[in-house]
Structure formats: structure tokens, C-alpha cells
C-alpha atoms as a PDB file:
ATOM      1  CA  UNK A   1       8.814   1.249   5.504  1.00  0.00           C
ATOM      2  CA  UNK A   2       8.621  -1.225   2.942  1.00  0.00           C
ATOM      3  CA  UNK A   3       8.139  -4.133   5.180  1.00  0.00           C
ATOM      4  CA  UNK A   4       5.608  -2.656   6.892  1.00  0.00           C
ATOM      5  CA  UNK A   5       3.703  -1.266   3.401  1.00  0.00           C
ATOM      6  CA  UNK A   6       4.025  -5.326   2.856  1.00  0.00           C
ATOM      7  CA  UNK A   7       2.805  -6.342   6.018  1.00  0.00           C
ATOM      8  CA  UNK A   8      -0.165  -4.616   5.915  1.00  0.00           C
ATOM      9  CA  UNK A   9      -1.324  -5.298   2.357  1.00  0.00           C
ATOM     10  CA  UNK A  10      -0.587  -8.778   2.690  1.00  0.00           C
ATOM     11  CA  UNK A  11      -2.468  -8.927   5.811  1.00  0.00           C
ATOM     12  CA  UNK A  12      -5.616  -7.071   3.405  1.00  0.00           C
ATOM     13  CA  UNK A  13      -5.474  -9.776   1.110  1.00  0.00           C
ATOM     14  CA  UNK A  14      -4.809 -12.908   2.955  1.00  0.00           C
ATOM     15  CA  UNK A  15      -7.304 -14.268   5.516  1.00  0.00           C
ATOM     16  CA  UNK A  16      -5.134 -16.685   6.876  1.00  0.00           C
ATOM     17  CA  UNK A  17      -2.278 -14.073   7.578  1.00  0.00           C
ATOM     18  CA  UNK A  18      -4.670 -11.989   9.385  1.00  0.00           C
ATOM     19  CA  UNK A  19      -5.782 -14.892  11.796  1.00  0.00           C
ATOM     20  CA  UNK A  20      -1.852 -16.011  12.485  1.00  0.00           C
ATOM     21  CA  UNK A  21      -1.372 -12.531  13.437  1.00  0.00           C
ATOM     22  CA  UNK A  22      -4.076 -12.250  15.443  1.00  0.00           C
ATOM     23  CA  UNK A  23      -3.150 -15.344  17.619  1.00  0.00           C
ATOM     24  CA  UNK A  24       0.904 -14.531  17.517  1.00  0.00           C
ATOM     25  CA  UNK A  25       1.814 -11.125  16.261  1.00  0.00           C
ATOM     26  CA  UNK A  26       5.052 -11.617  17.298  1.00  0.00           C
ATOM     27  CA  UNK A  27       5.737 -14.246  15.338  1.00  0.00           C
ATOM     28  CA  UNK A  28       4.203 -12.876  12.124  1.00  0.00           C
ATOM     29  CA  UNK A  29       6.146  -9.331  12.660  1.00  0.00           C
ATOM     30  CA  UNK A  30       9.471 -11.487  13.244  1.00  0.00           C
ATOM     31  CA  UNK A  31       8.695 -12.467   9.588  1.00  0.00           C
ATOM     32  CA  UNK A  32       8.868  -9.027   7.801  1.00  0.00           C
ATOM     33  CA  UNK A  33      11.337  -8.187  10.310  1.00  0.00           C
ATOM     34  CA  UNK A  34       9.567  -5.162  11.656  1.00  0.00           C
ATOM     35  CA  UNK A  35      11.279  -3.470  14.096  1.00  0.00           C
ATOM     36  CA  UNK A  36      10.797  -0.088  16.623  1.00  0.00           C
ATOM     37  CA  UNK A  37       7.623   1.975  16.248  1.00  0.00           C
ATOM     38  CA  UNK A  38       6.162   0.155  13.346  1.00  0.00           C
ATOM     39  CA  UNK A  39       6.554  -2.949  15.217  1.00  0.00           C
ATOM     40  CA  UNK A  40       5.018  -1.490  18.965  1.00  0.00           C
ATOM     41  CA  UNK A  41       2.521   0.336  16.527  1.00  0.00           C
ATOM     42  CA  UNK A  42       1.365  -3.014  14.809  1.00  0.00           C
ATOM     43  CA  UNK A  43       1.918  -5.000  17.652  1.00  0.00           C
ATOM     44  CA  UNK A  44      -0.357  -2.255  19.994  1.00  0.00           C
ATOM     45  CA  UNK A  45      -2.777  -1.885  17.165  1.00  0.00           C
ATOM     46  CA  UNK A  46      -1.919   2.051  16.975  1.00  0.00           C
ATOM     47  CA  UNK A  47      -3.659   3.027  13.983  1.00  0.00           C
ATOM     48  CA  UNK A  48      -2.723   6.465  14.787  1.00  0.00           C
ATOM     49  CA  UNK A  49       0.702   5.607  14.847  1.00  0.00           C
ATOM     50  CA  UNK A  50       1.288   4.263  12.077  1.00  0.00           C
ATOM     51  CA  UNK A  51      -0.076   7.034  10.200  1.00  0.00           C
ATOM     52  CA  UNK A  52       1.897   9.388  11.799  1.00  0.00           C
ATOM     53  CA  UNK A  53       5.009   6.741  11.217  1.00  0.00           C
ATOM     54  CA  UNK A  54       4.232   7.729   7.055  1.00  0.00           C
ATOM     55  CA  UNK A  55       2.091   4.162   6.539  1.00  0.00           C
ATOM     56  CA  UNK A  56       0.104   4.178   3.247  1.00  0.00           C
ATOM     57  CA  UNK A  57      -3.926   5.023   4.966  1.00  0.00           C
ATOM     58  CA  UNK A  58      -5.065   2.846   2.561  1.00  0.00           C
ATOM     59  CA  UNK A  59      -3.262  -0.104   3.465  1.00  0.00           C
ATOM     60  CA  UNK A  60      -3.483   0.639   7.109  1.00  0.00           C
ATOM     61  CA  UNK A  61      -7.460   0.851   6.668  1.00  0.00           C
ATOM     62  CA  UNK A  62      -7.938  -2.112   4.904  1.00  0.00           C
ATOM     63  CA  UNK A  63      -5.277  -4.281   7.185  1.00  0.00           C
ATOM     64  CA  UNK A  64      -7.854  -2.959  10.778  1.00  0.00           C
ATOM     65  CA  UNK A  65     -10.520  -3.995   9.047  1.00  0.00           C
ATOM     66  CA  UNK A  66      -9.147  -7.701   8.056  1.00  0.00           C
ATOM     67  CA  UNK A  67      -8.042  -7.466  11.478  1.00  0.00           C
ATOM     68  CA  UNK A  68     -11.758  -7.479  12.650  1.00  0.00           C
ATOM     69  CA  UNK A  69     -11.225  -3.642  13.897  1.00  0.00           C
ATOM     70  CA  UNK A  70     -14.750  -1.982  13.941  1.00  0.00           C
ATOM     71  CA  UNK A  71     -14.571   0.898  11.685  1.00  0.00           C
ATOM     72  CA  UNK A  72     -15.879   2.325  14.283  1.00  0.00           C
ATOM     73  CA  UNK A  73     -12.997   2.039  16.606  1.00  0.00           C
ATOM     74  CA  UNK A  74     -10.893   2.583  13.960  1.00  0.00           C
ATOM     75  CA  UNK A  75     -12.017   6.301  13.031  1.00  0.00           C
ATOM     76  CA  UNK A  76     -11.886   6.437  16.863  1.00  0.00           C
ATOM     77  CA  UNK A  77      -8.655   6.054  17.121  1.00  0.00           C
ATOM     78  CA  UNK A  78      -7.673   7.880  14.622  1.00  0.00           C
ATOM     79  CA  UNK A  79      -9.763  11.114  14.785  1.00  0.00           C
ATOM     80  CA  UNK A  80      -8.496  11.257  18.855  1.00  0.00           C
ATOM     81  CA  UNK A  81      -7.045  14.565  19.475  1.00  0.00           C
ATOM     82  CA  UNK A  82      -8.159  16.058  16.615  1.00  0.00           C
ATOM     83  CA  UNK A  83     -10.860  18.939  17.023  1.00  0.00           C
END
């Protein structure tokens, strides 16, 4: 979980990050080593995932919208199912 807490606030505060792993995710997620559903969640942009995975909201918030997510989509994704 740690890599993935790192991930995404790194992702939150660095522009640059957020573009490299917008072009090759694969790449960037070979960096922190990410591995099974954090890495399909991330990977799959699965917002919902990754809070059900135990990811900080926060951090997973902050990382969509660095990620150019609408926050739109993003409560979207997140509220599906939910009644």
C-alpha cells in the first residue's frame, strides 16, 4: 500500500509525473513497482477500486484530478452502485 499511497501523492504534486503517466502508465507504475489490483486499478483508472483496495480518498482525489479526471466523472465513478 505504501507504493501506491506514494504514487498517488506524488502524482498530486508533480505535473510532470502526471503527464509521463498519462502517456506510459506502464512505465511509471514499473517505477513504484505496483503490482495486482492497485496496478489494473491505476492502470484502468478505477477510482472505485482503489478505494475499496484501502487507498487514502484524499490522495486518490487529488491524483484524478492532476490526472485531468472531471470531478464529475470522478464522483461518477465512485458513487456507481450506491443508492
Amino acid at each position: 500500500m505504501y507504493s501506491l499511497h506514494k504514487l498517488l501523492w506524488e502524482i498530486r504534486k508533480d505535473p510532470d509525473l502526471a503527464k509521463r503517466f498519462r502517456s506510459t502508465p506502464s512505465l511509471v507504475l514499473d517505477e513504484y513497482s505496483l503490482e495486482g489490483d492497485a496496478r489494473e486499478a491505476m492502470l484502468t483508472l478505477d477510482f472505485k477500486k482503489l478505494h475499496e483496495i484501502g487507498a487514502n480518498p484524499y490522495l486518490i482525489y487529488f491524483c484524478a484530478l492532476q490526472l485531468q479526471v472531471s470531478r464529475e466523472s470522478y464522483y461518477e465513478q465512485i458513487r456507481e452502485g450506491k443508492n
